[in-house]
Structures are given as structure tokens and as C-alpha cells.
N, C-alpha and C. Protein backbone atom coordinates (compact mmCIF):
# COMPACT_ATOMS: atom_id res chain seq x y z
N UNK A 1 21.14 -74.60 114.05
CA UNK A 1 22.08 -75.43 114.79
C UNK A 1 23.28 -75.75 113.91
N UNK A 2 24.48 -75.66 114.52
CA UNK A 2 25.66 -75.84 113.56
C UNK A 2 26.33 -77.25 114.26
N UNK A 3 26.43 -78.33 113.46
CA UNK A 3 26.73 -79.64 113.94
C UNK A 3 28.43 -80.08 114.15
N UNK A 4 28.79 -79.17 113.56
CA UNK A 4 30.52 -79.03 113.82
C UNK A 4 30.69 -78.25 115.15
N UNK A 5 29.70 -77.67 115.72
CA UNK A 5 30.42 -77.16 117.67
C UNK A 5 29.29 -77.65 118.47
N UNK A 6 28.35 -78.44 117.80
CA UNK A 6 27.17 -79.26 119.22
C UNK A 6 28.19 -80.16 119.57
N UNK A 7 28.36 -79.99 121.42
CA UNK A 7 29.07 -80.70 121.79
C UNK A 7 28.36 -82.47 122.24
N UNK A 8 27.00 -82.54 121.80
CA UNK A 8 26.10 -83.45 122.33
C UNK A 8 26.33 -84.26 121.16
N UNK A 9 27.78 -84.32 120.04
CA UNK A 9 28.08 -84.94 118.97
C UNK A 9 29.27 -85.35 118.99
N UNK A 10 29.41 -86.53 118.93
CA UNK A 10 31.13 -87.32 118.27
C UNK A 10 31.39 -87.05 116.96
N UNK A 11 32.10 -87.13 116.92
CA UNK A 11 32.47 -87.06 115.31
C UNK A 11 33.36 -88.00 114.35
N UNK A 12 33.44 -88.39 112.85
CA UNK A 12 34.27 -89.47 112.87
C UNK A 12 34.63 -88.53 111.97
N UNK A 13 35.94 -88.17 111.43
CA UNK A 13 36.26 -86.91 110.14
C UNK A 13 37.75 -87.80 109.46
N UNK A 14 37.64 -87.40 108.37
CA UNK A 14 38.51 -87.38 107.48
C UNK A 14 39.34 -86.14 106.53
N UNK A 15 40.81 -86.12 107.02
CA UNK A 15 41.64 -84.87 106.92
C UNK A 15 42.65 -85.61 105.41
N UNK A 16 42.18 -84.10 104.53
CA UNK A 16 43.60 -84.80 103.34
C UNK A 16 44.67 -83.98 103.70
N UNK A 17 45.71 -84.12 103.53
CA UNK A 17 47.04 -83.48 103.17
C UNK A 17 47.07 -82.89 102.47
N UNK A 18 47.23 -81.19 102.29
CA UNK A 18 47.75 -80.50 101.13
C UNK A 18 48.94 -80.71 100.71
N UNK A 19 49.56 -80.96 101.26
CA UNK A 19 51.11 -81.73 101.24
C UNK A 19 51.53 -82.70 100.21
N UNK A 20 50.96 -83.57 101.20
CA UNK A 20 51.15 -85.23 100.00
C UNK A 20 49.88 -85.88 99.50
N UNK A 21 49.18 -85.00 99.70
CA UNK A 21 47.58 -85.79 99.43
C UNK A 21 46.81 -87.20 100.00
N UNK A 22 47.94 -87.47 101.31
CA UNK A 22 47.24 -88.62 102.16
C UNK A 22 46.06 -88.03 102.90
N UNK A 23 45.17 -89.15 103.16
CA UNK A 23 44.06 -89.12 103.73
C UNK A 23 44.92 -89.89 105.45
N UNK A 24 43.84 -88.92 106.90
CA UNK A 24 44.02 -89.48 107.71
C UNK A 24 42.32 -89.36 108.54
N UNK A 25 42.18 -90.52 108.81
CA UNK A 25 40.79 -90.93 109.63
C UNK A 25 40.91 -90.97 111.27
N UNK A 26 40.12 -89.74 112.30
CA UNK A 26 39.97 -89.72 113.17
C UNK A 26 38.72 -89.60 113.83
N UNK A 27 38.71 -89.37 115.25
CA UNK A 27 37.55 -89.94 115.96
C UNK A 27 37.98 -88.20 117.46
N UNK A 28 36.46 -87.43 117.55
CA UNK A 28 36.41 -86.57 118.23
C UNK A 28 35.60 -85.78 118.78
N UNK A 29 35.31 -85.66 120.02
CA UNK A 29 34.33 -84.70 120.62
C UNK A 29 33.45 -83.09 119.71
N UNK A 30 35.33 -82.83 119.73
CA UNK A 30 35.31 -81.29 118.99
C UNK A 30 35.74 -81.40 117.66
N UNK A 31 35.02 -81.14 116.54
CA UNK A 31 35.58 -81.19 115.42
C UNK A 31 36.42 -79.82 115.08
N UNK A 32 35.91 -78.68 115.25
CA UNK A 32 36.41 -77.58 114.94
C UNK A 32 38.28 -77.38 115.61
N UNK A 33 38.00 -78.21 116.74
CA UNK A 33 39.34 -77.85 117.54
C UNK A 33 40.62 -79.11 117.29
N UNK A 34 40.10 -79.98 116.91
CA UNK A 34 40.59 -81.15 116.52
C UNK A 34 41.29 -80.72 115.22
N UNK A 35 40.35 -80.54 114.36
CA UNK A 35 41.15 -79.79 113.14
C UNK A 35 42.08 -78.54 113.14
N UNK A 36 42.09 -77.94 113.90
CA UNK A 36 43.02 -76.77 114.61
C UNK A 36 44.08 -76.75 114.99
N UNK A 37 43.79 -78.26 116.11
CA UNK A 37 44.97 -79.15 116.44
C UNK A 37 45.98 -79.99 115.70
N UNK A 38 45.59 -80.41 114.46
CA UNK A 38 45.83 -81.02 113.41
C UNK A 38 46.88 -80.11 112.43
N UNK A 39 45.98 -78.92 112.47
CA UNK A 39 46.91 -77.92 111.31
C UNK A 39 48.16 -77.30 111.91
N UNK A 40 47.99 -76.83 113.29
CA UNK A 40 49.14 -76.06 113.81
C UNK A 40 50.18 -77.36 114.33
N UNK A 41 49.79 -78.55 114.56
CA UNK A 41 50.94 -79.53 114.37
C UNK A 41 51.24 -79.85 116.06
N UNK A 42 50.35 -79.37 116.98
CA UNK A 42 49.82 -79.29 118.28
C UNK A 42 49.40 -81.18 118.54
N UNK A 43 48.60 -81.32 117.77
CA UNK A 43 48.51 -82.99 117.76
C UNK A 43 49.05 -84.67 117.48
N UNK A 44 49.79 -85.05 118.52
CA UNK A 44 51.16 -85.63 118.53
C UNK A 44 50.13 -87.53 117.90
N UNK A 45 50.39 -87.39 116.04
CA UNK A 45 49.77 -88.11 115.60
C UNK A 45 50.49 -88.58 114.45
N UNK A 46 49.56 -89.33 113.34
CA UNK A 46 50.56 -89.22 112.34
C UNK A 46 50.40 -88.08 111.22
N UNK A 47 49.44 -87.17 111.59
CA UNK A 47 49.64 -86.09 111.07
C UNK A 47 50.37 -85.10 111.17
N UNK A 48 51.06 -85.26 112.36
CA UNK A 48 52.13 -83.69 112.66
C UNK A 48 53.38 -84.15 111.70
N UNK A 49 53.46 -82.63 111.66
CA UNK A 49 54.47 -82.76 110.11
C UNK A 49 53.59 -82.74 108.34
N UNK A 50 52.39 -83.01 108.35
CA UNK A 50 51.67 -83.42 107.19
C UNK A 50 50.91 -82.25 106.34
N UNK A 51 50.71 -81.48 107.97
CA UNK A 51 49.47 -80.27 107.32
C UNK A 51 50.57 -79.40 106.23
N UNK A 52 49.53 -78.29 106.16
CA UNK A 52 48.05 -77.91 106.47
C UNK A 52 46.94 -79.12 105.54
N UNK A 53 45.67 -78.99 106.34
CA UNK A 53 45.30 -80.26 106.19
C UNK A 53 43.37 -79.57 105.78
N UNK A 54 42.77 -80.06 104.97
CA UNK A 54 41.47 -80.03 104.48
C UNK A 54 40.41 -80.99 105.29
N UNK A 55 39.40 -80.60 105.37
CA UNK A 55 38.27 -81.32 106.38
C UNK A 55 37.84 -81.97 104.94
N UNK A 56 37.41 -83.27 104.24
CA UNK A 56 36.96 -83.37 103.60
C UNK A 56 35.66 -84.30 103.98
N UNK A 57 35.93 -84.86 104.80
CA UNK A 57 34.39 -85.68 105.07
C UNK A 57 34.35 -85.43 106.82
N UNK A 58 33.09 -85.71 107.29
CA UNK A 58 33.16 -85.94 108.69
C UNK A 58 31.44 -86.88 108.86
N UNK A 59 30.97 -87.70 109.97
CA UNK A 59 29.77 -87.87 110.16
C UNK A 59 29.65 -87.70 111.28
N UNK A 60 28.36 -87.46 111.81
CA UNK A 60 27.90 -86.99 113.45
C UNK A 60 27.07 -88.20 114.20
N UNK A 61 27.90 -88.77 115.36
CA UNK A 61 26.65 -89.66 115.78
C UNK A 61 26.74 -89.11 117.52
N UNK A 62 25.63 -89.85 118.01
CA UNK A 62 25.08 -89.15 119.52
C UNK A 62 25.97 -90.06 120.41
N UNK A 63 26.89 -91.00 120.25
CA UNK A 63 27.54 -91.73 121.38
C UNK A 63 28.80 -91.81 120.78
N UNK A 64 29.66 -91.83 121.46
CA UNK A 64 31.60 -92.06 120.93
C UNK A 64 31.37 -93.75 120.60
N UNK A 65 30.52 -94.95 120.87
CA UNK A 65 30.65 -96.00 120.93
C UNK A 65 30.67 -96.22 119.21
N UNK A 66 29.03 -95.80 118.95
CA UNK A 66 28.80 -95.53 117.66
C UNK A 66 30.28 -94.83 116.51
N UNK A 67 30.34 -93.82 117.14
CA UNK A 67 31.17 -92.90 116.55
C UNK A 67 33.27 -94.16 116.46
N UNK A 68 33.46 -94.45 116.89
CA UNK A 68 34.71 -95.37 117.00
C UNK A 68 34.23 -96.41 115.82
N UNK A 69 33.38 -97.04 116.28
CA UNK A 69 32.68 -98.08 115.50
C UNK A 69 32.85 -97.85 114.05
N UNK A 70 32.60 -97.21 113.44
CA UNK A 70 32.59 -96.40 112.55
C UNK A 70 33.68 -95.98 112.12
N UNK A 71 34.59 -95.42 112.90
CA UNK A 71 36.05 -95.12 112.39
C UNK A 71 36.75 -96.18 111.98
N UNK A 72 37.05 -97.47 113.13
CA UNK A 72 36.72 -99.05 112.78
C UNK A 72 37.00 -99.16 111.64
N UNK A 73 35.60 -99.26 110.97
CA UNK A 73 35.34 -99.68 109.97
C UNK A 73 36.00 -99.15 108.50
N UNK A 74 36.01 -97.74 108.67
CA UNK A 74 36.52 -97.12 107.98
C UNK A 74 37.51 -97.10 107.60
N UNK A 75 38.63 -97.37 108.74
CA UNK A 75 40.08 -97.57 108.82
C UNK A 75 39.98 -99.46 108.16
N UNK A 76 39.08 -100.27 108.32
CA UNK A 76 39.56 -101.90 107.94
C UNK A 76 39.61 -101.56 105.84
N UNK A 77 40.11 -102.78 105.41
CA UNK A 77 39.99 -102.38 104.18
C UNK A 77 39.18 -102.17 103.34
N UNK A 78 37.96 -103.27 103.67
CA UNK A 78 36.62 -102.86 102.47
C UNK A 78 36.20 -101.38 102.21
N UNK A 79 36.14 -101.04 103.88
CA UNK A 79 35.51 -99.52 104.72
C UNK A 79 36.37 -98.25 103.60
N UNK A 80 37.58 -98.92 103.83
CA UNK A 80 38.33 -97.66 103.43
C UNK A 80 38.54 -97.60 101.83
N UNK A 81 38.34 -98.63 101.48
CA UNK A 81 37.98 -98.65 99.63
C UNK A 81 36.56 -97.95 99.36
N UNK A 82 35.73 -98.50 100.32
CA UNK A 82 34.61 -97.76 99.86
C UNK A 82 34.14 -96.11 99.73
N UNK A 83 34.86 -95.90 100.98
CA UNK A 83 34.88 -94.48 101.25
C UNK A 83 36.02 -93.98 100.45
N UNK A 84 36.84 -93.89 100.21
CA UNK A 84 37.89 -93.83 99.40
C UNK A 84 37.48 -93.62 97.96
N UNK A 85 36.63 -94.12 97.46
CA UNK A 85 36.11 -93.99 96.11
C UNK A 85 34.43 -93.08 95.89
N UNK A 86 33.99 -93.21 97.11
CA UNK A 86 33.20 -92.03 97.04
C UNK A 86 33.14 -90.61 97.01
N UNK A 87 34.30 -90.83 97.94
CA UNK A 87 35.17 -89.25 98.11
C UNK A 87 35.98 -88.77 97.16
N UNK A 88 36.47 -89.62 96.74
CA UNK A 88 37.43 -89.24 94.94
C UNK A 88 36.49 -89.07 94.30
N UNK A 89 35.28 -89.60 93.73
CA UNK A 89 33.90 -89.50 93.23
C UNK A 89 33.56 -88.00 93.41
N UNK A 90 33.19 -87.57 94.52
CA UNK A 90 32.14 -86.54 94.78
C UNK A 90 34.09 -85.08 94.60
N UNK A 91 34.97 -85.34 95.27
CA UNK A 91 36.14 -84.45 95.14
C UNK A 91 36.31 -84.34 93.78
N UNK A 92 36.16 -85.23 92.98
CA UNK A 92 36.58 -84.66 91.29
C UNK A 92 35.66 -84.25 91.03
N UNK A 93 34.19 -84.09 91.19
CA UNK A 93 32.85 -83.47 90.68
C UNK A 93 32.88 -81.92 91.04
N UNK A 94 33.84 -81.42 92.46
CA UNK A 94 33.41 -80.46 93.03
C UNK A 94 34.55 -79.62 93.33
N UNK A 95 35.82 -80.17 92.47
CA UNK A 95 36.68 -79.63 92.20
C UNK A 95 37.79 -79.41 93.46
């Protein structure tokens, strides 16, 4: 089973910028197409203009309620320090 095209999954993902190296946090049915949408500049966000853009994190939950919730959080400040430093953590380990 490949969890990036089960459509019976939300998704919450996090895109860096090859560009400027900003991080942007979204919320989506389709991950594969979302990110697609993202790079060709098709997605009227604050990423158009930013790409090309890296998948660096994403999590899978079974309801969009869950899945928002989560983005939420991610986007408030503790959320986004925390994740923010895990991901610099595990990105400098893995090059």
C-alpha cells in the first residue's frame, strides 16, 4: 500500500523552498497532486512564485477534521517551533 495516493487519507505536508528555503504548511486529500500543483505554480497560494518546492514532512490521518487540526497546530507557534526543530534535526542528519 502506498500512503501518498490512498485516497481514504488526508494529509497534513510540509513544502521547503528551493528558492528561499521557507517552509509552507498545508492540508490535502491528494498529496501527490497537491505537490504538483505547488511546483508548476497552478496553486493560487503563498507558494506560487516560491517553487520548485521539496516534500519534506507529511502525516496521514483517516478524517480532514483530524487532519486540519493538526495543521492548526502546526501553523500556532509552539507547534511550529517544535516541528521546526525536529525537521532541521533529522534534515541536517540526512543531508
Amino acid at each position: 500500500m502506498n500512503p501518498v495516493s490512498d485516497s481514504k487519507f488526508q494529509y497534513v505536508y510540509i513544502l521547503r523552498s528551493v528558492k528561499d528555503g521557507k517552509w509552507y504548511t498545508g492540508c490535502t486529500e491528494d498529496l501527490r497532486k497537491r505537490f504538483k500543483e505547488h511546483n508548476s505554480g497552478q496553486f493560487e497560494s503563498w507558494t506560487k512564485g516560491r517553487g520548485p518546492f521539496e516534500l519534506i514532512y507529511y502525516e496521514a490521518y483517516r478524517n480532514m477534521k483530524d487532519a486540519y487540526n493538526r495543521e492548526k497546530q502546526i501553523k500556532s507557534g509552539p507547534g511550529r517551533e517544535y516541528i521546526k526543530r525536529r525537521l532541521k534535526r533529522f534534515l541536517s542528519l540526512t543531508g
